[in-house]
Protein backbone atom coordinates (compact mmCIF):
# COMPACT_ATOMS: atom_id res chain seq x y z
CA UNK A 1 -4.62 33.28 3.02
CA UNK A 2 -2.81 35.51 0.41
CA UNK A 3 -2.90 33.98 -3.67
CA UNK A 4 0.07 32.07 -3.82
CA UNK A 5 -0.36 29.82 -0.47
CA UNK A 6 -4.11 28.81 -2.02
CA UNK A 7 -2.25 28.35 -5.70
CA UNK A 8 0.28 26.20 -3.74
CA UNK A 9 -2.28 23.60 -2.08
CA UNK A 10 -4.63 23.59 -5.27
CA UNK A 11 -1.13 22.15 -7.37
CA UNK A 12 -0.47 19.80 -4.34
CA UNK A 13 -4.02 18.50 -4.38
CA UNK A 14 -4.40 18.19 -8.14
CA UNK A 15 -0.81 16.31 -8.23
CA UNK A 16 -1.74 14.27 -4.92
CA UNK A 17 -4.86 13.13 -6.70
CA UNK A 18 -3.42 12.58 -10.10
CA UNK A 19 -0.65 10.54 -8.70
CA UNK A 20 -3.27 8.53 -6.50
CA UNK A 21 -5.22 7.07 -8.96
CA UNK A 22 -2.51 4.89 -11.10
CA UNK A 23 -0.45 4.33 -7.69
CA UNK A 24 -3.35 2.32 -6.61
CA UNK A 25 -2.92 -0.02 -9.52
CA UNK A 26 0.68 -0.30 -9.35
CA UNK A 27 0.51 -1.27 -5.67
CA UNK A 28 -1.87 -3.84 -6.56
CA UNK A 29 0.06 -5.37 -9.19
CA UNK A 30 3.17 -5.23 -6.80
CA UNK A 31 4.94 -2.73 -8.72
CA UNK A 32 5.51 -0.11 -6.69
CA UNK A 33 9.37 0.31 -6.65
CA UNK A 34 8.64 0.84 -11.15
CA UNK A 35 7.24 4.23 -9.59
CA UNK A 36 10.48 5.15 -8.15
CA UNK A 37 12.47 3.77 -11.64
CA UNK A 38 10.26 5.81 -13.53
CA UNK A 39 10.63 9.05 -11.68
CA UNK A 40 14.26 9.16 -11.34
CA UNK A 41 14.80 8.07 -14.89
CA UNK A 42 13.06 10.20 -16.66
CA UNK A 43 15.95 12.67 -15.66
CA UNK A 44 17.24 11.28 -18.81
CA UNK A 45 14.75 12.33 -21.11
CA UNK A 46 14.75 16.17 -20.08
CA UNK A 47 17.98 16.36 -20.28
CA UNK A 48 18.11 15.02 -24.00
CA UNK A 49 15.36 16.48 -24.06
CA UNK A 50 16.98 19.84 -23.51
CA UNK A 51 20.28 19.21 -25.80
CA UNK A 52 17.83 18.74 -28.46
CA UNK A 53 15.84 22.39 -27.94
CA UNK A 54 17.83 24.37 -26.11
CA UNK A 55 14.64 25.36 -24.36
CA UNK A 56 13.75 24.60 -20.79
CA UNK A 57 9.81 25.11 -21.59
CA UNK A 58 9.76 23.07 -24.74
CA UNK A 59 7.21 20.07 -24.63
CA UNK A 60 9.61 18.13 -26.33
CA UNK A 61 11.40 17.49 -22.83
CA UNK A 62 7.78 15.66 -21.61
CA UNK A 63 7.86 13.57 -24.25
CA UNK A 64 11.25 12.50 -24.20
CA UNK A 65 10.77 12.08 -20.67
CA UNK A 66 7.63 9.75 -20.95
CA UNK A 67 9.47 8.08 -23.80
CA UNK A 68 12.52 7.23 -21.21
CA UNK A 69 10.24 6.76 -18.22
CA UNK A 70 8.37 3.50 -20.97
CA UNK A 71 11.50 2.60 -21.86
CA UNK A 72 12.71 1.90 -18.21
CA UNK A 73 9.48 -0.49 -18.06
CA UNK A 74 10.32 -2.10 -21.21
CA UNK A 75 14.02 -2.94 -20.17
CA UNK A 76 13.07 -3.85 -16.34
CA UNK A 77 10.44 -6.39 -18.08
CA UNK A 78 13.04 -7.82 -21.04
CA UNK A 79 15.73 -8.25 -18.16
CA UNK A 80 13.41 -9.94 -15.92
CA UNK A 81 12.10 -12.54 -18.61
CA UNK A 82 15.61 -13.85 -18.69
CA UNK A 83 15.00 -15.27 -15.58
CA UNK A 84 18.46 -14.18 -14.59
CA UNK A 85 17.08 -11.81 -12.12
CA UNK A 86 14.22 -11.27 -10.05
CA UNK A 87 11.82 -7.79 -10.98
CA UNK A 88 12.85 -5.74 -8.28
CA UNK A 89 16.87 -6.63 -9.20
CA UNK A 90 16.39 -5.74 -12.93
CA UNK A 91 14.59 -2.15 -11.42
CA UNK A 92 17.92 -1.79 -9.16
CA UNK A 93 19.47 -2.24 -12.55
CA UNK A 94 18.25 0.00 -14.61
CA UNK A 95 17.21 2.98 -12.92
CA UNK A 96 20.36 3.40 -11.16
CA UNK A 97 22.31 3.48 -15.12
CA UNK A 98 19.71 5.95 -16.83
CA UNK A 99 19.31 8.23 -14.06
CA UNK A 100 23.29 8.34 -13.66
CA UNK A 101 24.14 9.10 -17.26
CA UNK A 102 21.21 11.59 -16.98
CA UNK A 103 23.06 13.24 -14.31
CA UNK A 104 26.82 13.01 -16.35
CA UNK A 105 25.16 14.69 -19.03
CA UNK A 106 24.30 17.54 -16.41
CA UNK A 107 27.46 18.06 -15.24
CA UNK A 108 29.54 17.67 -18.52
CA UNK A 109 27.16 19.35 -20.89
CA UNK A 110 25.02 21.93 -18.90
CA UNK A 111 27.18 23.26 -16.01
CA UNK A 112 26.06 26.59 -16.76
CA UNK A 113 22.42 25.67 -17.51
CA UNK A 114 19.68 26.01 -14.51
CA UNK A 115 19.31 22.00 -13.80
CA UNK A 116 19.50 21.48 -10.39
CA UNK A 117 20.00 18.04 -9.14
CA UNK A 118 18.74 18.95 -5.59
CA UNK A 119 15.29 20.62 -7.04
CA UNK A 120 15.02 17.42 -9.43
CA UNK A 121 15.23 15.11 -6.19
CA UNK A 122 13.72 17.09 -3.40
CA UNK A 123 11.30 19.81 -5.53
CA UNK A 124 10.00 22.82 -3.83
CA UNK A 125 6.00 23.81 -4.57
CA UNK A 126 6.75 27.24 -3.26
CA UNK A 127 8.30 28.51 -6.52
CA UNK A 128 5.43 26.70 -8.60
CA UNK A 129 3.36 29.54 -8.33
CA UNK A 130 5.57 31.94 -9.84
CA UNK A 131 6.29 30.12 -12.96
CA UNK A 132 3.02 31.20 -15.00
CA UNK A 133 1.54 30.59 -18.12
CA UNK A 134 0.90 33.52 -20.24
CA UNK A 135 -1.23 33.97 -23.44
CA UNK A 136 -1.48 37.08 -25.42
CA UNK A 137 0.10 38.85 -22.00
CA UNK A 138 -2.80 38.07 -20.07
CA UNK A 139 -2.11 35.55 -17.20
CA UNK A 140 -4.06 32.17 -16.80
CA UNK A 141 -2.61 31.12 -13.30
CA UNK A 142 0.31 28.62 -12.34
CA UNK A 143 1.76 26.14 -15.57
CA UNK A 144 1.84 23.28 -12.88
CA UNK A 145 -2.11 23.70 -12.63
CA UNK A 146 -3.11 23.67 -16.17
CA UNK A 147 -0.10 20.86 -16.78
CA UNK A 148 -1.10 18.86 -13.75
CA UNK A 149 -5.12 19.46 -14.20
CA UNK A 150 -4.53 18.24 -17.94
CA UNK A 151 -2.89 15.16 -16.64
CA UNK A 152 -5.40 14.35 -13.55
CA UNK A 153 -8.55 15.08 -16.79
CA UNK A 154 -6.62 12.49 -19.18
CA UNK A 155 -6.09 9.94 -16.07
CA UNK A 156 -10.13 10.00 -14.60
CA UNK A 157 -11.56 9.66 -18.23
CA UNK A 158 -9.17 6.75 -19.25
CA UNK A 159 -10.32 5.18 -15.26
CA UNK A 160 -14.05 5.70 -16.72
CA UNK A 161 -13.58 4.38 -20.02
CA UNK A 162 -11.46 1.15 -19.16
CA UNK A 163 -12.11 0.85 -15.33
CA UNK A 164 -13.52 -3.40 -16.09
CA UNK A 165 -10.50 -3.78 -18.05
CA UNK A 166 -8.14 -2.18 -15.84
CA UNK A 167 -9.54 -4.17 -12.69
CA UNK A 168 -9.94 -7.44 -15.09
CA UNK A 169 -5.86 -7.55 -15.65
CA UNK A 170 -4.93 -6.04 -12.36
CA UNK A 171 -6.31 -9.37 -10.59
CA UNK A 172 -6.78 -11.62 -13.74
CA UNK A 173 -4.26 -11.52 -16.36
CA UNK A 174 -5.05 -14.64 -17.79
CA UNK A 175 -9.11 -14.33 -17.58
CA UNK A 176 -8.44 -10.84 -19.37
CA UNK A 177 -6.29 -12.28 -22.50
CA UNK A 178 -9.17 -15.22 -22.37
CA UNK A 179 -12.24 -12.57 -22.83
CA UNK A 180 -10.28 -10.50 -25.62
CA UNK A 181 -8.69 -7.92 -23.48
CA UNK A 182 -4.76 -7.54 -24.13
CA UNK A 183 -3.08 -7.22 -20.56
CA UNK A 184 -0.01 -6.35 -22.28
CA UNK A 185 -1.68 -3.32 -23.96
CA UNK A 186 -3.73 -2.46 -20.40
CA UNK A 187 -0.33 -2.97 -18.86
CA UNK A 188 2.03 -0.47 -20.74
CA UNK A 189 -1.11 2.02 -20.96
CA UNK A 190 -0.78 2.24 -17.39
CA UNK A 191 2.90 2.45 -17.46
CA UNK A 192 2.93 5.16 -20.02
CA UNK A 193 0.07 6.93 -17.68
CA UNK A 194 2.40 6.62 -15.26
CA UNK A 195 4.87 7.87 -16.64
CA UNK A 196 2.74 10.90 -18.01
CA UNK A 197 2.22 11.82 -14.71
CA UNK A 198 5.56 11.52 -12.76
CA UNK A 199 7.00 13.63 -15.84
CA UNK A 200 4.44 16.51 -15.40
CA UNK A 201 4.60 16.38 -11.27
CA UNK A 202 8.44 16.09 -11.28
CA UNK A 203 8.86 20.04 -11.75
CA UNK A 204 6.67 20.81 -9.44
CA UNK A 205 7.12 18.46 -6.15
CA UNK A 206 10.60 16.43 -7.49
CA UNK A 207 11.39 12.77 -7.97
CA UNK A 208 10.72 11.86 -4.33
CA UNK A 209 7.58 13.05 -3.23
CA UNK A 210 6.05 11.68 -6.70
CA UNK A 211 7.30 8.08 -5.44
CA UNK A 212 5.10 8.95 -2.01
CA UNK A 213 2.43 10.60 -3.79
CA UNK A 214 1.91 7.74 -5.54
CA UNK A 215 2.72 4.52 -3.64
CA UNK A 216 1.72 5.54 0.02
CA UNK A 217 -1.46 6.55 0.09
CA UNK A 218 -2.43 3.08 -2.06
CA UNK A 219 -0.72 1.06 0.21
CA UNK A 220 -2.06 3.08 3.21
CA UNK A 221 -5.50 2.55 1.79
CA UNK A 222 -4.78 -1.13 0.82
CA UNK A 223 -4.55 -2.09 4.47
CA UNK A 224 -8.07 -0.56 5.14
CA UNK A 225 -10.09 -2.10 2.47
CA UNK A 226 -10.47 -5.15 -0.21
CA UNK A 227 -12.65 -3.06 -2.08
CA UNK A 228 -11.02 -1.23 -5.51
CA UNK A 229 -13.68 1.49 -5.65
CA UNK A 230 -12.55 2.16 -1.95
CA UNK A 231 -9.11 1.59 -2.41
CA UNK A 232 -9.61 3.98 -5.21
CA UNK A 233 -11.16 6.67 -2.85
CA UNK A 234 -9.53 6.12 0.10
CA UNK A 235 -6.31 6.88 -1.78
CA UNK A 236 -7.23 9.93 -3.04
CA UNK A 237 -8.33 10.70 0.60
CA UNK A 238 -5.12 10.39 1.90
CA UNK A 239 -3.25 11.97 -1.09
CA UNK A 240 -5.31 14.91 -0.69
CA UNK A 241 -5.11 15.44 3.47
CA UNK A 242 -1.52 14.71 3.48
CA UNK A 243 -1.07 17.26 0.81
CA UNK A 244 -3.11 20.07 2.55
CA UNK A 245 -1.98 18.70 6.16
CA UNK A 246 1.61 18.44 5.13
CA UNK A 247 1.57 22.27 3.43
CA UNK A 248 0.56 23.83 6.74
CA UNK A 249 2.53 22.00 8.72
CA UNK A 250 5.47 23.25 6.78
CA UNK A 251 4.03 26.76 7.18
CA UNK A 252 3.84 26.29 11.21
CA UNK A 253 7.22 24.99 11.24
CA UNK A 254 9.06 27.49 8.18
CA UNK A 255 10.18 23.57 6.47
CA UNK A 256 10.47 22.29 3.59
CA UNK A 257 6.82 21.65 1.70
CA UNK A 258 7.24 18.56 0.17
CA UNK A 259 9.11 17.41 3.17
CA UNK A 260 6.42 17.93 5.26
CA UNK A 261 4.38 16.70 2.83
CA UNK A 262 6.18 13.27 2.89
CA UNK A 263 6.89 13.04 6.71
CA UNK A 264 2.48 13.52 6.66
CA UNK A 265 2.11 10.78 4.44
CA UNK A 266 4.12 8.26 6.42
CA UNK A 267 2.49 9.59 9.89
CA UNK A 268 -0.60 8.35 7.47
CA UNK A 269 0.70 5.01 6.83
CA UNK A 270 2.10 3.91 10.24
CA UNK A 271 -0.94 5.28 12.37
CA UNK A 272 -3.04 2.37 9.96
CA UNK A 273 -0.48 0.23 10.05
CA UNK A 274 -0.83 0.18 13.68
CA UNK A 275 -4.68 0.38 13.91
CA UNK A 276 -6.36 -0.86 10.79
CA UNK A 277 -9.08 -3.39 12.46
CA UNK A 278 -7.93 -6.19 9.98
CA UNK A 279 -4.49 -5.55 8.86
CA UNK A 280 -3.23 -3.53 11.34
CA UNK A 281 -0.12 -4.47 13.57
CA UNK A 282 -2.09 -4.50 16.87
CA UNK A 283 -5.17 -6.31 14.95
CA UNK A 284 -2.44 -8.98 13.94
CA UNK A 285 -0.50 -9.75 17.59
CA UNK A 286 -4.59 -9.66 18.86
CA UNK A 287 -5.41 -12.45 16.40
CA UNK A 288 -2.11 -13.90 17.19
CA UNK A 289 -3.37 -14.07 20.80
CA UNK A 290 -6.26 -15.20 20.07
CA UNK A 291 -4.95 -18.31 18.59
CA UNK A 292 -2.96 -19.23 21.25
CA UNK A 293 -5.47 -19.19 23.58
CA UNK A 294 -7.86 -20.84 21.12
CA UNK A 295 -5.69 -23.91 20.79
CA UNK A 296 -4.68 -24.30 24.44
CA UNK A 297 -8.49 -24.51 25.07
CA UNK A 298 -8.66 -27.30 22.53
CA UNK A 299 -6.14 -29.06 23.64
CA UNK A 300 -7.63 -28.57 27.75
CA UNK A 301 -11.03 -29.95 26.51
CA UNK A 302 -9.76 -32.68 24.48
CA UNK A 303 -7.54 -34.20 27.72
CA UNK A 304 -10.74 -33.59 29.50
CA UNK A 305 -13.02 -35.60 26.98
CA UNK A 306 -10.40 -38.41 27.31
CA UNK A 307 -10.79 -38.98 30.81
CA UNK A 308 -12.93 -41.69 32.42
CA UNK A 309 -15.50 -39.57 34.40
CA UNK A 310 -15.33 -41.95 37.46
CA UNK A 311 -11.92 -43.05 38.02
CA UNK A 312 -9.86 -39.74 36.64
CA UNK A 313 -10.59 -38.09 39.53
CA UNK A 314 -7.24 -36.81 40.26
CA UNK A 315 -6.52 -35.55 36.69
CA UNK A 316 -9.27 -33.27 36.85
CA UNK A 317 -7.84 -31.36 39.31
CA UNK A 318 -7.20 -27.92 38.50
CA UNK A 319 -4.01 -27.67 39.70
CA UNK A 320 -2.67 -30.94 38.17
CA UNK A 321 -4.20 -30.33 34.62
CA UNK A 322 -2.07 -26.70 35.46
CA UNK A 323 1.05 -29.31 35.56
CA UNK A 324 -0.06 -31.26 32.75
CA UNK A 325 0.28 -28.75 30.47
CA UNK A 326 3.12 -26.81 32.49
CA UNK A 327 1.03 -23.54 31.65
CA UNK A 328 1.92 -20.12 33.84
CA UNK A 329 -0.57 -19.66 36.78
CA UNK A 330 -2.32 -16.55 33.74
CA UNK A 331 -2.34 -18.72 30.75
CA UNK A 332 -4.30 -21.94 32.86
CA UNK A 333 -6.35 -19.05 34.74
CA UNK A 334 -7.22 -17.77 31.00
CA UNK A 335 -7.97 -20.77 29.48
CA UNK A 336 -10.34 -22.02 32.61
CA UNK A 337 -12.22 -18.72 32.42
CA UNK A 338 -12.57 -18.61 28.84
CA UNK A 339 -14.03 -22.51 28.77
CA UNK A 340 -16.50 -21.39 31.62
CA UNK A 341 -17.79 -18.52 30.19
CA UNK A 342 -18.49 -19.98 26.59
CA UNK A 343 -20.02 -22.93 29.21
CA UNK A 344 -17.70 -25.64 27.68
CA UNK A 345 -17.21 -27.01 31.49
CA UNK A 346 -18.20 -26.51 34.95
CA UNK A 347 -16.27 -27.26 38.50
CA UNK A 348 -17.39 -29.63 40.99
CA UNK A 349 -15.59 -28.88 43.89
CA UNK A 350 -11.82 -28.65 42.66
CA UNK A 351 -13.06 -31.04 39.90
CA UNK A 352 -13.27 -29.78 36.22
CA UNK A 353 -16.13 -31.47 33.51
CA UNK A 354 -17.45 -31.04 30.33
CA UNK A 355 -20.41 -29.66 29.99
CA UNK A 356 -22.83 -31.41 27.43
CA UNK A 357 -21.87 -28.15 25.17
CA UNK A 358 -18.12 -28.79 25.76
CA UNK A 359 -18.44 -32.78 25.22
CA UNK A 360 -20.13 -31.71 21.69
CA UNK A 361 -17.56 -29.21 20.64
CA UNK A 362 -14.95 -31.98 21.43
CA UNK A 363 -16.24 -34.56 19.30
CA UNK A 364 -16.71 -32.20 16.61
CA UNK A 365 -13.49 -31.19 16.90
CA UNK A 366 -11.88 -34.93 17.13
CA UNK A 367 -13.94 -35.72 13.58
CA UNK A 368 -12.71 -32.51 12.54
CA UNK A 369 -9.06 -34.06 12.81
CA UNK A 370 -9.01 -37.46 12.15
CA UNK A 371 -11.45 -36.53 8.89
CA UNK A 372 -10.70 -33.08 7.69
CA UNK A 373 -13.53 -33.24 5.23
CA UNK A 374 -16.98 -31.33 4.91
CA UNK A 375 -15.87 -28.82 7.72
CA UNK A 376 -13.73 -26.28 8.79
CA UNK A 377 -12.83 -25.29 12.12
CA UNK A 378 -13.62 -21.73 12.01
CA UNK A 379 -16.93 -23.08 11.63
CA UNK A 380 -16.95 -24.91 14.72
CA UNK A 381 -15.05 -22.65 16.77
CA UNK A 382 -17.85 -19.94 15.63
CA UNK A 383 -21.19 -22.28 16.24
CA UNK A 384 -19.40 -22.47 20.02
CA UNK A 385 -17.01 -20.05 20.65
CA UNK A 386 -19.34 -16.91 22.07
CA UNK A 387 -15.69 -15.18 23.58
CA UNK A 388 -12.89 -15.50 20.63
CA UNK A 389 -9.90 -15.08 22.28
């Protein structure tokens, strides 16, 4: 592995962690699409930035940048409060106009100046290694490493210092403001962190993978966990392998880093999306199932607890309850077997009764229904349910 392919995955996993950490709390507080504002409007701010110095390297273009990428925040917020428009029509809003007269400026004032509008959107990590900071002529490594390892420093002690606070208004806004914390100073402290950290990792990776960076791996995690101290580390997690993952996978394939990068990230996402255990898509159309089959066996037991044992002989046929409830020849197969086996009811001859455990769980059930109080049916279903589904 020769100096710049290490220097390239050490940037990618400092900026995949650094972007992580607030992602997790923007996904939480359903802002994720403010990500995206931010990191396409802050186009505006180097750009100004620029007009103002005349000098690419200046650190007057970050600060501009964070100013703009704050400001976007500020105006999403004041245009939603109208009540006009909904949050994520006053982002479409806004984002759109400052990144647009960003990119006028580019092409009326700096045609001749090195601001690509591809690199801005798409970034490429390969050249970060050759842009290197220099003191006294001796070389200290890649800027993107000290910039980004500055950032991801600032970002893990504020998560120390204010982590109660941070997790206090992220679920609790009002219980927050009611113990003394200010959510509205937690809030645009995370905003401007935010925007800290799209403005140093926009050089380096572009406007797009920032936006995955930071929102994917939080909402991969998210469907994993309930947990914010997992959320926290499963995010990281995923930042990091997709970052790594994605790098070789653009070596194998001679593709575009951050590309790959992004294409790892959502093989991530939709691999849990299918197959979390609680969340997941399968998990969902199995508890779906489940359901089903859960309240056609409620509704065979209760017909069979309101039949007179002696003289309903001919409604406790198998095949006529299969009429009754016009089920297919699988569903009334299902829902016989899955009665037997939790030992709900038993056949005598081509007969079907309760068992005493069945008759119980019906009556249960009926109070459940016609009382609704003291008891929930999970409850039930779990004292006498031993096969769910």
């Amino acid at each position: 592995m020769t100096q710049p392919q290490l220097e390239i995955q050490l940037i990618a996993a400092i900026v995949s962690v650094a972007c992580a950490i607030p992602g997790v709390f923007l996904v939480l507080r359903k802002m994720a699409l403010i990500s995206d504002a931010i990191s396409h409007s802050i186009l505006l701010g180097i750009v100004l930035g620029f007009f103002i110095t005349q000098d690419l390297n200046s650190p007057i273009l970050i600060l501009l940048a964070c100013l703009v990428g704050v400001l976007t925040v500020v105006m999403v917020e004041l245009i939603q409060k109208t009540k006009l428009v909904k949050e994520d029509t006053a982002i479409g809003l806004v984002f759109p106009a400052l990144f647009s007269i960003g990119i006028i400026l580019i092409s009326l004032k700096a045609n001749d100046i090195h601001l690509d509008v591809d690199s801005v959107l798409l970034g490429e990590l390969a050249f970060a290694p050759f842009d290197r900071l220099f003191i006294n002529g001796k070389d200290f490594g890649p800027k993107a490493l000290w910039i980004m390892g500055s950032i991801l420093i600032f970002t893990l002690t504020l998560l120390l210092l204010f982590y109660k606070e941070l997790k206090l208004s992220t679920f609790d806004a009002g219980l927050s403001a009611a113990l003394g914390f200010s959510p509205v100073l937690i809030h645009y402290s995370l905003m401007t962190v935010s925007s800290v950290t799209v403005v140093g990792a926009f050089d380096s990776v572009g406007a797009i993978l920032v936006v995955a960076l930071m929102i994917v791996p939080a909402a991969t995690a998210y469907l994993l966990t309930h947990k914010l101290k997992s959320m926290l580390m499963l995010s990281v997690f995923f930042g990091l392998f997709s970052s790594i993952g994605g790098y070789w996978v653009a070596n194998l394939l001679d593709a575009s880093i951050a590309g790959s990068m992004a294409t790892m990230l959502g093989v991530i996402f939709f691999t849990v999306y299918l197959f979390a255990p609680k969340k997941g898509l399968l998990a969902n159309l199995f508890k779906e199932k489940r359901q089903k089959s859960e309240v056609q066996l409620l509704a065979f037991l209760l017909h069979l607890h309101s039949l007179n044992e002696d003289n309903d002989l001919e409604e406790r046929c198998v095949n006529h309850l299969y009429m009754h409830f016009r089920w297919t020849k699988s569903e009334a197969d299902n829902i016989l077997s899955l009665a037997k086996e939790n030992s709900l009811v038993y056949l005598d001859g081509d007969c079907i009764y309760l068992t005493e455990k069945g008759n119980d769980f019906s009556e249960r059930t009926i109070q459940f229904i016609t009382s609704n109080r003291g008891e929930k049916i999970e409850g039930i279903k779990e004292d006498y349910l031993l096969f769910r589904g």
